[in-house]
C-alpha atoms as a PDB file:
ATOM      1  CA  UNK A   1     100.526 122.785 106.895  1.00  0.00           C
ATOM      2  CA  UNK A   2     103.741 120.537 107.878  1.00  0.00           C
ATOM      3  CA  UNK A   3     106.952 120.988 108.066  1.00  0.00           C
ATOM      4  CA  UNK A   4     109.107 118.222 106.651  1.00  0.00           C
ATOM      5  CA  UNK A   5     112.610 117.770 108.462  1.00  0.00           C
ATOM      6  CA  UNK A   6     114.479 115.139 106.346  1.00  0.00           C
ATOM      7  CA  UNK A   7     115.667 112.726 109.020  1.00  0.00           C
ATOM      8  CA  UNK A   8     113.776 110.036 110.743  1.00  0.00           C
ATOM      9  CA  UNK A   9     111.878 110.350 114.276  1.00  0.00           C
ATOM     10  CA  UNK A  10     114.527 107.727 115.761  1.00  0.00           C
ATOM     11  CA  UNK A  11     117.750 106.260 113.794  1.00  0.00           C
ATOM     12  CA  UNK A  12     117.707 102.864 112.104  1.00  0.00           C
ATOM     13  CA  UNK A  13     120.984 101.573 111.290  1.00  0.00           C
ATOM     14  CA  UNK A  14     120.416  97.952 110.391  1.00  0.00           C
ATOM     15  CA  UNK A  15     124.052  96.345 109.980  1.00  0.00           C
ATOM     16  CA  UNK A  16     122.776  92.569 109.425  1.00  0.00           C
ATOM     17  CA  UNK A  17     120.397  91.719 106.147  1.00  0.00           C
ATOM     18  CA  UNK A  18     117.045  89.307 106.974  1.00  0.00           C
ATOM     19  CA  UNK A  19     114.577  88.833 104.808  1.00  0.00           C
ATOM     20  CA  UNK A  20     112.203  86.637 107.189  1.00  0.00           C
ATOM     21  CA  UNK A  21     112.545  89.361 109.684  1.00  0.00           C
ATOM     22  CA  UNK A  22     111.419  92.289 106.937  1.00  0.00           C
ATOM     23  CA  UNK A  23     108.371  89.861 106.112  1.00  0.00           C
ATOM     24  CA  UNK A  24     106.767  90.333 109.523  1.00  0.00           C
ATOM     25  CA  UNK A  25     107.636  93.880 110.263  1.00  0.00           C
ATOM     26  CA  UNK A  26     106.299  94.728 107.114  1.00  0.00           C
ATOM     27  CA  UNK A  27     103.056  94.400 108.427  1.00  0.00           C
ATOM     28  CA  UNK A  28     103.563  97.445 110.819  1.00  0.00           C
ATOM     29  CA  UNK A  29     103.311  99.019 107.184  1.00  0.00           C
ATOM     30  CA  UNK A  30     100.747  98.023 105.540  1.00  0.00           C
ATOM     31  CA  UNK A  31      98.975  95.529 107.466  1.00  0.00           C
ATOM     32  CA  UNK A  32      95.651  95.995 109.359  1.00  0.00           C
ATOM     33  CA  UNK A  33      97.181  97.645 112.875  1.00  0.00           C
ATOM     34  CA  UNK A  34     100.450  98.795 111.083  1.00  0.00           C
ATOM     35  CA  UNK A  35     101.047 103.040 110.917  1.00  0.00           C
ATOM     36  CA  UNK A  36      99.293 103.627 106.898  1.00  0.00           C
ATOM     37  CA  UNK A  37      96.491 102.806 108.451  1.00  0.00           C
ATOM     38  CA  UNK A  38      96.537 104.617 111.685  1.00  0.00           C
ATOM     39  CA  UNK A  39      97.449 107.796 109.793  1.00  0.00           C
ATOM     40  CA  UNK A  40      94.987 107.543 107.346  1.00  0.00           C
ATOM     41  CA  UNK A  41      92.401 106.919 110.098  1.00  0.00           C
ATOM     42  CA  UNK A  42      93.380 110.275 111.974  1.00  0.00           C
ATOM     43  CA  UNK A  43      94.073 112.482 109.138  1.00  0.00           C
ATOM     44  CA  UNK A  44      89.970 111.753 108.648  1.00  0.00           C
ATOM     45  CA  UNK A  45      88.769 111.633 111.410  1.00  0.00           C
ATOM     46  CA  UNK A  46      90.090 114.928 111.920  1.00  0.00           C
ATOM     47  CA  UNK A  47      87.866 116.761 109.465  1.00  0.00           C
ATOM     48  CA  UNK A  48      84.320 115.962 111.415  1.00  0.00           C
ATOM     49  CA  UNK A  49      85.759 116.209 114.934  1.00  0.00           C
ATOM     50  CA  UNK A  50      83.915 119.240 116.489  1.00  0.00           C
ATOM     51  CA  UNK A  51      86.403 120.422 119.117  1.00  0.00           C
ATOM     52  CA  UNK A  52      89.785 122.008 117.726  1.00  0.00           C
ATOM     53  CA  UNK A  53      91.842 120.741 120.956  1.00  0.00           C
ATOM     54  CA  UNK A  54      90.945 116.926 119.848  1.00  0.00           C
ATOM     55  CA  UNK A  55      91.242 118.069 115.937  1.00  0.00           C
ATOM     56  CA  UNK A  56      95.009 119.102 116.568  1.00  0.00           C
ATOM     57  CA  UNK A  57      95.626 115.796 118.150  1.00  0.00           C
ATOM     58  CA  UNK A  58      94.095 113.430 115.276  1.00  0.00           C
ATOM     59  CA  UNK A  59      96.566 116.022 113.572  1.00  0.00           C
ATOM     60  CA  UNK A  60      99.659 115.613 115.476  1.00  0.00           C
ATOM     61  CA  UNK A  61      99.462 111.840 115.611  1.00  0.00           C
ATOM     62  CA  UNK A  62      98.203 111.411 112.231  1.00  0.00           C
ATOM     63  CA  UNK A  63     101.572 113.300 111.388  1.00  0.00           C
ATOM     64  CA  UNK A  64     103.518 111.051 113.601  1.00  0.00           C
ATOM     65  CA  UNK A  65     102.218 107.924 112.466  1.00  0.00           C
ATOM     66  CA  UNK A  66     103.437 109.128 108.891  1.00  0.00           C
ATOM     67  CA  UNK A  67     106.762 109.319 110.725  1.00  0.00           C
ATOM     68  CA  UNK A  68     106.397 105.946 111.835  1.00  0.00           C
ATOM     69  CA  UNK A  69     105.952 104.343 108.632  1.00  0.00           C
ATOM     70  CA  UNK A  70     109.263 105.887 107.334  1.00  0.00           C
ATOM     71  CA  UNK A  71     111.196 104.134 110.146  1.00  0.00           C
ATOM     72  CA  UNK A  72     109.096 100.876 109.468  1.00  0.00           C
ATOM     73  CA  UNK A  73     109.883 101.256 106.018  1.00  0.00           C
ATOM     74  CA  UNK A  74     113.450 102.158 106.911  1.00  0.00           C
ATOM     75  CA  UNK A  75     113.651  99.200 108.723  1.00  0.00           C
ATOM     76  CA  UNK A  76     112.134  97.000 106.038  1.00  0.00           C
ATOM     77  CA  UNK A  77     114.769  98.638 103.221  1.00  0.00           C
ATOM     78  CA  UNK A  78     117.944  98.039 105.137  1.00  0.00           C
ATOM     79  CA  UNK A  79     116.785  94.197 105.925  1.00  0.00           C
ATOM     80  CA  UNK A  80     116.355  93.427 102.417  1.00  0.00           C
ATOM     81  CA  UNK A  81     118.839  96.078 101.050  1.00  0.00           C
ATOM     82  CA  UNK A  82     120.814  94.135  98.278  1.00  0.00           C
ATOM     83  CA  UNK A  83     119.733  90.694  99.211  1.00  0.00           C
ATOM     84  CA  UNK A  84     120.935  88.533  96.720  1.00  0.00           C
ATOM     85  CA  UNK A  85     118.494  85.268  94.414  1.00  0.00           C
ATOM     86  CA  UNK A  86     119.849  82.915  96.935  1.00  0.00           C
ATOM     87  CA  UNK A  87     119.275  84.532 100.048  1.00  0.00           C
ATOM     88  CA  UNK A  88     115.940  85.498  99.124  1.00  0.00           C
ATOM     89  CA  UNK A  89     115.079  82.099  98.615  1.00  0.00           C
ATOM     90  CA  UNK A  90     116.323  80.348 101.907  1.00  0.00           C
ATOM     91  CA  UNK A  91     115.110  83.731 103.744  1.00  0.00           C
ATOM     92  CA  UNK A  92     111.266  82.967 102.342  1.00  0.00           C
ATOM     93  CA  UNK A  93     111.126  86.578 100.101  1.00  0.00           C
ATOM     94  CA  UNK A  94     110.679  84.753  97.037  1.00  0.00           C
ATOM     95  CA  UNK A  95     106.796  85.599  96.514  1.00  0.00           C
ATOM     96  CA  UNK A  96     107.192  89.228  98.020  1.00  0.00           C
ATOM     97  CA  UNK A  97     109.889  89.508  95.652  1.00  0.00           C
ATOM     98  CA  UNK A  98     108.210  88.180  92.273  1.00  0.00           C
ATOM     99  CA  UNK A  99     105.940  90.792  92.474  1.00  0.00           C
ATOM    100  CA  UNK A 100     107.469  93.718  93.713  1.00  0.00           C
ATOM    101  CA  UNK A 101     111.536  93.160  93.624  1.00  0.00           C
ATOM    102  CA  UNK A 102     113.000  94.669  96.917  1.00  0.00           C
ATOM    103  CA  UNK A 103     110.658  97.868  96.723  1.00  0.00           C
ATOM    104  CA  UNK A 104     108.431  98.633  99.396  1.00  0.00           C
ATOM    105  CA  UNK A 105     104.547  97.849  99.013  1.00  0.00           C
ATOM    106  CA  UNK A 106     102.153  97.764 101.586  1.00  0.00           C
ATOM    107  CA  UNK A 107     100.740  94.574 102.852  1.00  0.00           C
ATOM    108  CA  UNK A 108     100.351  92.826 105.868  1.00  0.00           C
ATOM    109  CA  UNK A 109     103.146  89.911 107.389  1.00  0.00           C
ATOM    110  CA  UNK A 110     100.137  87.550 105.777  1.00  0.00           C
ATOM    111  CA  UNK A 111     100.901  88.930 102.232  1.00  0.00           C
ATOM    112  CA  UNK A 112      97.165  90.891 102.609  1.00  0.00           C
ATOM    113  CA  UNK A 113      97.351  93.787 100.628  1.00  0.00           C
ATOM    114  CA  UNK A 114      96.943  97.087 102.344  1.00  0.00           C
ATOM    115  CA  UNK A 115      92.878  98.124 101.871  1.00  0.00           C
ATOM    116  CA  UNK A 116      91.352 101.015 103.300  1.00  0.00           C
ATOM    117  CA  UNK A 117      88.767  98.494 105.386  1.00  0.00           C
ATOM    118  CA  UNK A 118      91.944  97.874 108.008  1.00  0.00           C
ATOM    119  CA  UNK A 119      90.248 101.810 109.405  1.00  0.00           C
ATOM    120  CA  UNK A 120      87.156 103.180 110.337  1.00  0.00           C
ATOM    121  CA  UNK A 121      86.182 107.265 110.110  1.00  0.00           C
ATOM    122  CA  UNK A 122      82.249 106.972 111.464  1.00  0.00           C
ATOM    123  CA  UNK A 123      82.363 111.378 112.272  1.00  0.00           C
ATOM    124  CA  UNK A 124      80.977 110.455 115.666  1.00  0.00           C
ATOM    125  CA  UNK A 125      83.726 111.603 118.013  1.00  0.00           C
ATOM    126  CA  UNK A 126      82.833 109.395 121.253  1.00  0.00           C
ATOM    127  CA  UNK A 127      82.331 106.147 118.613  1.00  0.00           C
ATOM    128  CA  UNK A 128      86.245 107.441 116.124  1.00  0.00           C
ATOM    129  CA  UNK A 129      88.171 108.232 119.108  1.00  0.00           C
ATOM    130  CA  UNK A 130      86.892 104.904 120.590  1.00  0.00           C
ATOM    131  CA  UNK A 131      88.496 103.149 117.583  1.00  0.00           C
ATOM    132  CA  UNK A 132      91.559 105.196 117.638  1.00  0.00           C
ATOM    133  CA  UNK A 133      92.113 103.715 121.139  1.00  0.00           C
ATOM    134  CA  UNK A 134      91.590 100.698 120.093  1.00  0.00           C
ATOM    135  CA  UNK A 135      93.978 100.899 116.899  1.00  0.00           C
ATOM    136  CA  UNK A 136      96.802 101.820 119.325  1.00  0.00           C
ATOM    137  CA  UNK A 137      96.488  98.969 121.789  1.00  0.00           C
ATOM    138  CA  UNK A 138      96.378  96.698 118.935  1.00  0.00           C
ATOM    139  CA  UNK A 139      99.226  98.167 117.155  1.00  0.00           C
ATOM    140  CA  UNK A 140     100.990  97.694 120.763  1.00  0.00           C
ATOM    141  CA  UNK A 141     100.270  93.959 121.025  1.00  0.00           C
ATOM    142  CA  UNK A 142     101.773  93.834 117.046  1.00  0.00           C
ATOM    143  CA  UNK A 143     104.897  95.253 118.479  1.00  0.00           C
ATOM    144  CA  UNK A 144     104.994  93.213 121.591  1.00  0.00           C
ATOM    145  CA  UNK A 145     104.641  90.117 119.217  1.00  0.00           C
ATOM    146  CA  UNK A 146     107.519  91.567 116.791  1.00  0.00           C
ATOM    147  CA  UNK A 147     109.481  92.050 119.916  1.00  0.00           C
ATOM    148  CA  UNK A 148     108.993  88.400 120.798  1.00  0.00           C
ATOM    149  CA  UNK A 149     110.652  87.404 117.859  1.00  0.00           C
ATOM    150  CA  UNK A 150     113.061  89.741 116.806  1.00  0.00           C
ATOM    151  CA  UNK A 151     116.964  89.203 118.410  1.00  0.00           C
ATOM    152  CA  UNK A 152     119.163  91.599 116.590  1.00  0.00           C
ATOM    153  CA  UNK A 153     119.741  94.923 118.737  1.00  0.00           C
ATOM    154  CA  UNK A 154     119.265  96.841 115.414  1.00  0.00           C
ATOM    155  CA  UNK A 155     116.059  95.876 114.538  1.00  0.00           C
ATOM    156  CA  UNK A 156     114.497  95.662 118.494  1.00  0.00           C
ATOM    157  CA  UNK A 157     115.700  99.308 119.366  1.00  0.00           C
ATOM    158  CA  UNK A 158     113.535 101.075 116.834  1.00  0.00           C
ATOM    159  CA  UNK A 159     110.279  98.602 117.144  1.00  0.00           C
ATOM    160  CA  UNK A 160     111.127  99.689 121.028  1.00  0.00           C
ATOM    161  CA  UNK A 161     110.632 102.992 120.419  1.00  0.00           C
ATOM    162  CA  UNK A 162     107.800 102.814 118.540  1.00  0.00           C
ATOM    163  CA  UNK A 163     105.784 100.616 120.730  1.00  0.00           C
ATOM    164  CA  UNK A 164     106.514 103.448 123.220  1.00  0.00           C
ATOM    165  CA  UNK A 165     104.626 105.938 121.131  1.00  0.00           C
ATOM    166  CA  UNK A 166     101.827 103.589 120.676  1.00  0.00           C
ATOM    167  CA  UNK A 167     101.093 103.651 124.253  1.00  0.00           C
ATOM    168  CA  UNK A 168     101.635 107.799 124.188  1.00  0.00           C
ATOM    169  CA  UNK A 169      99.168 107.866 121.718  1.00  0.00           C
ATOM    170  CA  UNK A 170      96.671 105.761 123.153  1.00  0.00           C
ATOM    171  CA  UNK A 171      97.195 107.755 126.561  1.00  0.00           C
ATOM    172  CA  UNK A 172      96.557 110.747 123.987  1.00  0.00           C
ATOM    173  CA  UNK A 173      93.319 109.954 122.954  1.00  0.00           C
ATOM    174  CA  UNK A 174      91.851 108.848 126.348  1.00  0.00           C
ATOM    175  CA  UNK A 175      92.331 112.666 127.055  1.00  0.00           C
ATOM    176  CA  UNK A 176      90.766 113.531 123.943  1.00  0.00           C
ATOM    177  CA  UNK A 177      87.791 111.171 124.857  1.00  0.00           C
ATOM    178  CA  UNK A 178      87.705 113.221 128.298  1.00  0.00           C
ATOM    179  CA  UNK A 179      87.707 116.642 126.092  1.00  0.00           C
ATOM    180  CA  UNK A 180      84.627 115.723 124.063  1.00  0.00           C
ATOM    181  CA  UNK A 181      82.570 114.027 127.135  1.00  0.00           C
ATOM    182  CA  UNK A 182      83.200 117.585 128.600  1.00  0.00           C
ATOM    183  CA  UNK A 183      81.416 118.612 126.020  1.00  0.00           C
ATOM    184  CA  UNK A 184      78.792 116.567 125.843  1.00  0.00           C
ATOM    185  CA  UNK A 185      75.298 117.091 127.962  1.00  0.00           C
ATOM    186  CA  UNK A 186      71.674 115.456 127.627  1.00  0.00           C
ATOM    187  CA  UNK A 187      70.964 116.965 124.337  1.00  0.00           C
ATOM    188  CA  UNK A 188      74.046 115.583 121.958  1.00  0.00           C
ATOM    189  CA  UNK A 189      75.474 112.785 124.667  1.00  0.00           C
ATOM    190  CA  UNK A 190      75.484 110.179 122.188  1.00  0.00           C
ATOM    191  CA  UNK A 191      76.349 113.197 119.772  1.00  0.00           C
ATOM    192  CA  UNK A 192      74.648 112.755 116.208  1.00  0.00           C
ATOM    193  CA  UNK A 193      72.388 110.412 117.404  1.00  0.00           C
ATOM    194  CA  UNK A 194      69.211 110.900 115.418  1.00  0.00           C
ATOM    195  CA  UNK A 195      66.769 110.393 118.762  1.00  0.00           C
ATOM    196  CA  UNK A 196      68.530 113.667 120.035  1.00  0.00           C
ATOM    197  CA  UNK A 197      68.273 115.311 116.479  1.00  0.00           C
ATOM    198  CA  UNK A 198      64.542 116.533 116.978  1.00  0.00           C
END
């Protein structure tokens, strides 16, 4: 179904280690508006969408958020890559790294793990691309807010380019809403709802 090319969707070449820095980004990871959980919401969602043209989309950006999480996680792994006991103890890693060492694990900058409750798959199209939209402007305002905080060049370019996509995708699925209200006329406008079902 996909083809796999081995290099990331944008470069992350993170010279400087920081721990506090991985702890917040990590939450475009796992956390409840971070890219697992937009790509498990549109790889779903997919399956009951009637229209193929909105199908491929949940596709294509269900693909791309998969992408995303390897530069998050990229990003994560080079901030915390061979971090030594002391640093991760003035850097604030120490709980992160009782339980899981320096690998990656999906949770939110909170220390939430990842559940699949942080997305929604209803198969109503107008009410699942609704909530895509809505994942992607949140998702924004996480970036924005990592933005905020982050300094180092390495670290901002990537989140930059990312928070780009966000509002791509967003833009994305406003056209898909358009496709399926094409679709839609007096008999299935609020599509599987069961007063149009007789």
């Amino acid at each position: 179904m996909w083809t796999y090319e081995k290099r990331l969707q944008y470069p992350v070449n993170i010279k400087n280690t920081n721990a506090k820095t991985a702890k917040f980004i990590m939450s475009q990871f796992g956390g409840p508006d971070g890219e697992l959980a937009a790509s498990m919401r549109y790889l779903s969602q997919r399956y009951t969408m009637p229209y193929k043209e909105v199908t491929a989309i949940l596709t294509d950006i269900g693909t791309e958020e998969l992408a995303h999480m390897e530069i998050v996680s990229a990003i994560i792994y080079q901030l915390t890559k061979n971090l030594t006991i002391d640093e991760i103890k003035a850097q604030g890693f120490e709980t992160y790294f009782v339980d899981h060492t320096l690998g990656l694990w999906p949770q939110a900058a909170s220390g939430t793990p990842f559940t699949s409750t942080f997305f929604q798959s209803k198969g109503d199209p107008i009410t699942d691309l609704h909530e895509d939209m809505a994942a992607e402007q949140k998702a924004r305002t996480t970036y924005d807010n990592i933005l905020r905080m982050v300094k180092d060049p390495d670290v901002a370019d990537p989140i930059r380019f990312l928070r780009a996509r966000e509002i791509a995708h967003y833009q994305r699925f406003g056209e898909s809403l358009r496709i399926v209200q094409d679709h839609l006329d007096s008999k299935n406008f609020y599509a599987f709802n069961p007063e149009f079902d007789k």
